[in-house]
Protein backbone atom coordinates (compact mmCIF):
# COMPACT_ATOMS: atom_id res chain seq x y z
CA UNK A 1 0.00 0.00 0.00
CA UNK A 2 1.47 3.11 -0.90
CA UNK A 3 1.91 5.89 1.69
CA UNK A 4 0.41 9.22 -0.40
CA UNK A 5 1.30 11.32 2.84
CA UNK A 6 5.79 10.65 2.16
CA UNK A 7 5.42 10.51 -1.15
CA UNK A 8 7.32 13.60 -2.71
CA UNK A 9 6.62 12.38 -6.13
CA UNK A 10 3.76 13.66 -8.49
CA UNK A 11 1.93 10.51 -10.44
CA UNK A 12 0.05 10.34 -13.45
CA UNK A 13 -0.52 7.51 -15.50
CA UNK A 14 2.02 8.36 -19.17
CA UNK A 15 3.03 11.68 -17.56
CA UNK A 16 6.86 11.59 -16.51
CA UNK A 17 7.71 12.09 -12.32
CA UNK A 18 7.79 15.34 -11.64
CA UNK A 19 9.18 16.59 -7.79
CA UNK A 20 6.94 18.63 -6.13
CA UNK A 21 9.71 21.21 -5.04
CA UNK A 22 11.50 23.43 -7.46
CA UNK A 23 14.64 24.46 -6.98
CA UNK A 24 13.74 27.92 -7.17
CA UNK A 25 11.02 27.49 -4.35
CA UNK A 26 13.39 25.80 -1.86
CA UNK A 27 15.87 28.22 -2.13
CA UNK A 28 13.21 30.96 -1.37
CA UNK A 29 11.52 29.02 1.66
CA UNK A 30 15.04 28.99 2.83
CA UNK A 31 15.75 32.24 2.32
CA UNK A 32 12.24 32.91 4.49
CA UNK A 33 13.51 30.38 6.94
CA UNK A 34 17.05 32.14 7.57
CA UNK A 35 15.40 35.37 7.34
CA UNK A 36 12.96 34.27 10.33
CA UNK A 37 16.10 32.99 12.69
CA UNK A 38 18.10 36.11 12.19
CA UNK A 39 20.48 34.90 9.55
CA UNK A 40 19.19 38.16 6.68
CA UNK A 41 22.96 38.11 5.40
CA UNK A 42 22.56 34.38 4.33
CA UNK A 43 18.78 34.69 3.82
CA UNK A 44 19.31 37.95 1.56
CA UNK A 45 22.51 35.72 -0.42
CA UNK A 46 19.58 32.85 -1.45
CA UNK A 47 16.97 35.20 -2.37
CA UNK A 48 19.48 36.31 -4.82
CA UNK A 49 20.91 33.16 -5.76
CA UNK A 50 17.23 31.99 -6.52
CA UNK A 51 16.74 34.85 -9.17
CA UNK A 52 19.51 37.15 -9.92
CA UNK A 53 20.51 35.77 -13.78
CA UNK A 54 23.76 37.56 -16.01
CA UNK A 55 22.81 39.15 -18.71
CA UNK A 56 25.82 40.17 -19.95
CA UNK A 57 28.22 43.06 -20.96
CA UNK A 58 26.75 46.34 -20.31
CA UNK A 59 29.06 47.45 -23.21
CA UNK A 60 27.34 45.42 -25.33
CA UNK A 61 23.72 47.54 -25.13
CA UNK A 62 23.76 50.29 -27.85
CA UNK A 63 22.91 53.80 -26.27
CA UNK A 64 19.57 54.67 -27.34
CA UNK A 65 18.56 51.47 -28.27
CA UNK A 66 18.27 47.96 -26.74
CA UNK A 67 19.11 44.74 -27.25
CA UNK A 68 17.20 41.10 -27.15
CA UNK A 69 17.81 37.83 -24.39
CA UNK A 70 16.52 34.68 -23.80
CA UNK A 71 16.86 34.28 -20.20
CA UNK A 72 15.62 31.31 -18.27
CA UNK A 73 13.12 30.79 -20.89
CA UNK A 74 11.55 34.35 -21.00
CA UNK A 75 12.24 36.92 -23.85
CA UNK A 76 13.45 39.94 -22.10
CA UNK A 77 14.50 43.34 -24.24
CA UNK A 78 17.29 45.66 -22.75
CA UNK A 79 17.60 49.17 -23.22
CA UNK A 80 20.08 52.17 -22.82
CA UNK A 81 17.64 55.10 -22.94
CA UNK A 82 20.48 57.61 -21.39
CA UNK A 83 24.22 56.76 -21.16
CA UNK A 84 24.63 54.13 -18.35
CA UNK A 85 21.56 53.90 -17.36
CA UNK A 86 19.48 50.16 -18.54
CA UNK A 87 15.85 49.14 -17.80
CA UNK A 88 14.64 45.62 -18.80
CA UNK A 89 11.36 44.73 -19.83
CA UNK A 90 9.53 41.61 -21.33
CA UNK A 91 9.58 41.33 -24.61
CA UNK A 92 6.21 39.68 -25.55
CA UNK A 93 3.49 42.56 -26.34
CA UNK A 94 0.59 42.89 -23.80
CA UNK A 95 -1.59 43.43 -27.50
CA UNK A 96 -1.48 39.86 -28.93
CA UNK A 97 1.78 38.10 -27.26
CA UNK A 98 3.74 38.41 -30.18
CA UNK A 99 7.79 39.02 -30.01
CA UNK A 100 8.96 43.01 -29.67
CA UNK A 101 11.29 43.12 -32.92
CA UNK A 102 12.40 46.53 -32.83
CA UNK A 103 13.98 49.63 -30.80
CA UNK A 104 13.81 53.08 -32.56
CA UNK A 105 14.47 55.93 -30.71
CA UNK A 106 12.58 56.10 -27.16
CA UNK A 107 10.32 53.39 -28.50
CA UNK A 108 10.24 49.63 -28.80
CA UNK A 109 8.08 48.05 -31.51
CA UNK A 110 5.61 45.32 -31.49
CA UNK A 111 5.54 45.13 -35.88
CA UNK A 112 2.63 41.94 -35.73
CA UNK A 113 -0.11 45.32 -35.33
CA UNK A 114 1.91 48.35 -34.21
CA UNK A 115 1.91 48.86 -30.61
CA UNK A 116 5.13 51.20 -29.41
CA UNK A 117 6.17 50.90 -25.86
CA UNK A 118 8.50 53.88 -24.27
CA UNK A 119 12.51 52.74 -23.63
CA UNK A 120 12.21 53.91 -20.15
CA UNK A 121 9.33 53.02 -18.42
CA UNK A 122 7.62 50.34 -20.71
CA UNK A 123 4.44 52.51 -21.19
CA UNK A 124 2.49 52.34 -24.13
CA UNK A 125 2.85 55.24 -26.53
CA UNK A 126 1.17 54.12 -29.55
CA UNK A 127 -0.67 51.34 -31.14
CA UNK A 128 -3.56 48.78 -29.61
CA UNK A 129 -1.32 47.33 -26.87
CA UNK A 130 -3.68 48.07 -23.49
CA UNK A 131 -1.35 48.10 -21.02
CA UNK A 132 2.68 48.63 -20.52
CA UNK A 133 5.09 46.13 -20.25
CA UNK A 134 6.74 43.96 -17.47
CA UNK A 135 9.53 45.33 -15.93
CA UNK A 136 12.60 43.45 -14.25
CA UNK A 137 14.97 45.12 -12.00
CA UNK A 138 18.40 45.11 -13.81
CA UNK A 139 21.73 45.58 -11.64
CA UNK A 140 25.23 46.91 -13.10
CA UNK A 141 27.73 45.15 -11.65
CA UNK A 142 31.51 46.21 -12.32
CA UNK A 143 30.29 46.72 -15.91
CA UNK A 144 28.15 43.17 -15.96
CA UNK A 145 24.49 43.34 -16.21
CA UNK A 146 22.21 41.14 -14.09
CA UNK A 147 18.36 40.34 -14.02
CA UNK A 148 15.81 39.84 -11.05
CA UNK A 149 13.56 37.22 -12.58
């Protein structure tokens, strides 16, 4: 008889095993954990290590412009609206979920139906899009960019 209360393991019939804990979601209970007993220096150090994900060069971001990552599986456009200063953003449109192609100018560019999004802030500033983009908190480190996803 199997004991459903230990078993860690998701079943369905054809469906490969699955654990029930993520990586991701361990790290953050014990982040929450540490955090709880006092430890915030080692709870603050797994928060990070459970989302904080390189980019890459800053240098490598045209000024005025922006540049396209896969990260962790999500599409994710970067942009240099002023020199050194970089925003990140999702890069599927809120219109229709198609892929942002484009940066021109303080804009980036859904082309599928013409939605325009603003560099800085991720607003919408033209097109059918109804409402602005996701934005992720991007870090400069020692010239190295890094992600909060």
């Amino acid at each position: 008889m199997e004991n459903s209360a230990c078993n860690q393991w998701e079943r369905e019939p054809g469906i490969e095993l699955k654990p029930s804990v993520s990586r991701r979601n361990l790290l953050k209970a014990a982040a929450i954990g540490l955090g709880a007993l006092g430890f915030s220096a080692s709870a603050d150090a797994a928060m990070a290590a459970s989302s904080l994900v390189k980019v890459g060069k800053a240098s490598a971001i045209p000024l005025k412009s922006g540049k396209s990552y896969t990260l962790k599986g999500k599409y994710i456009i970067v942009t240099q609206p002023k020199k050194g200063v970089f925003k990140a953003f999702t890069g599927i449109c809120t219109h229709e979920g198609e892929r942002i192609t484009a940066v021109t100018g303080t804009n980036m560019v859904c082309r599928a139906h013409g939605s325009y999004f603003n560099t800085t802030s991720g607003k919408v500033t033209g097109g059918p899009a109804p409402v602005a983009l996701k934005t992720y908190k991007i870090t400069n480190k020692k010239g190295v960019l890094y992600i909060s996803l």
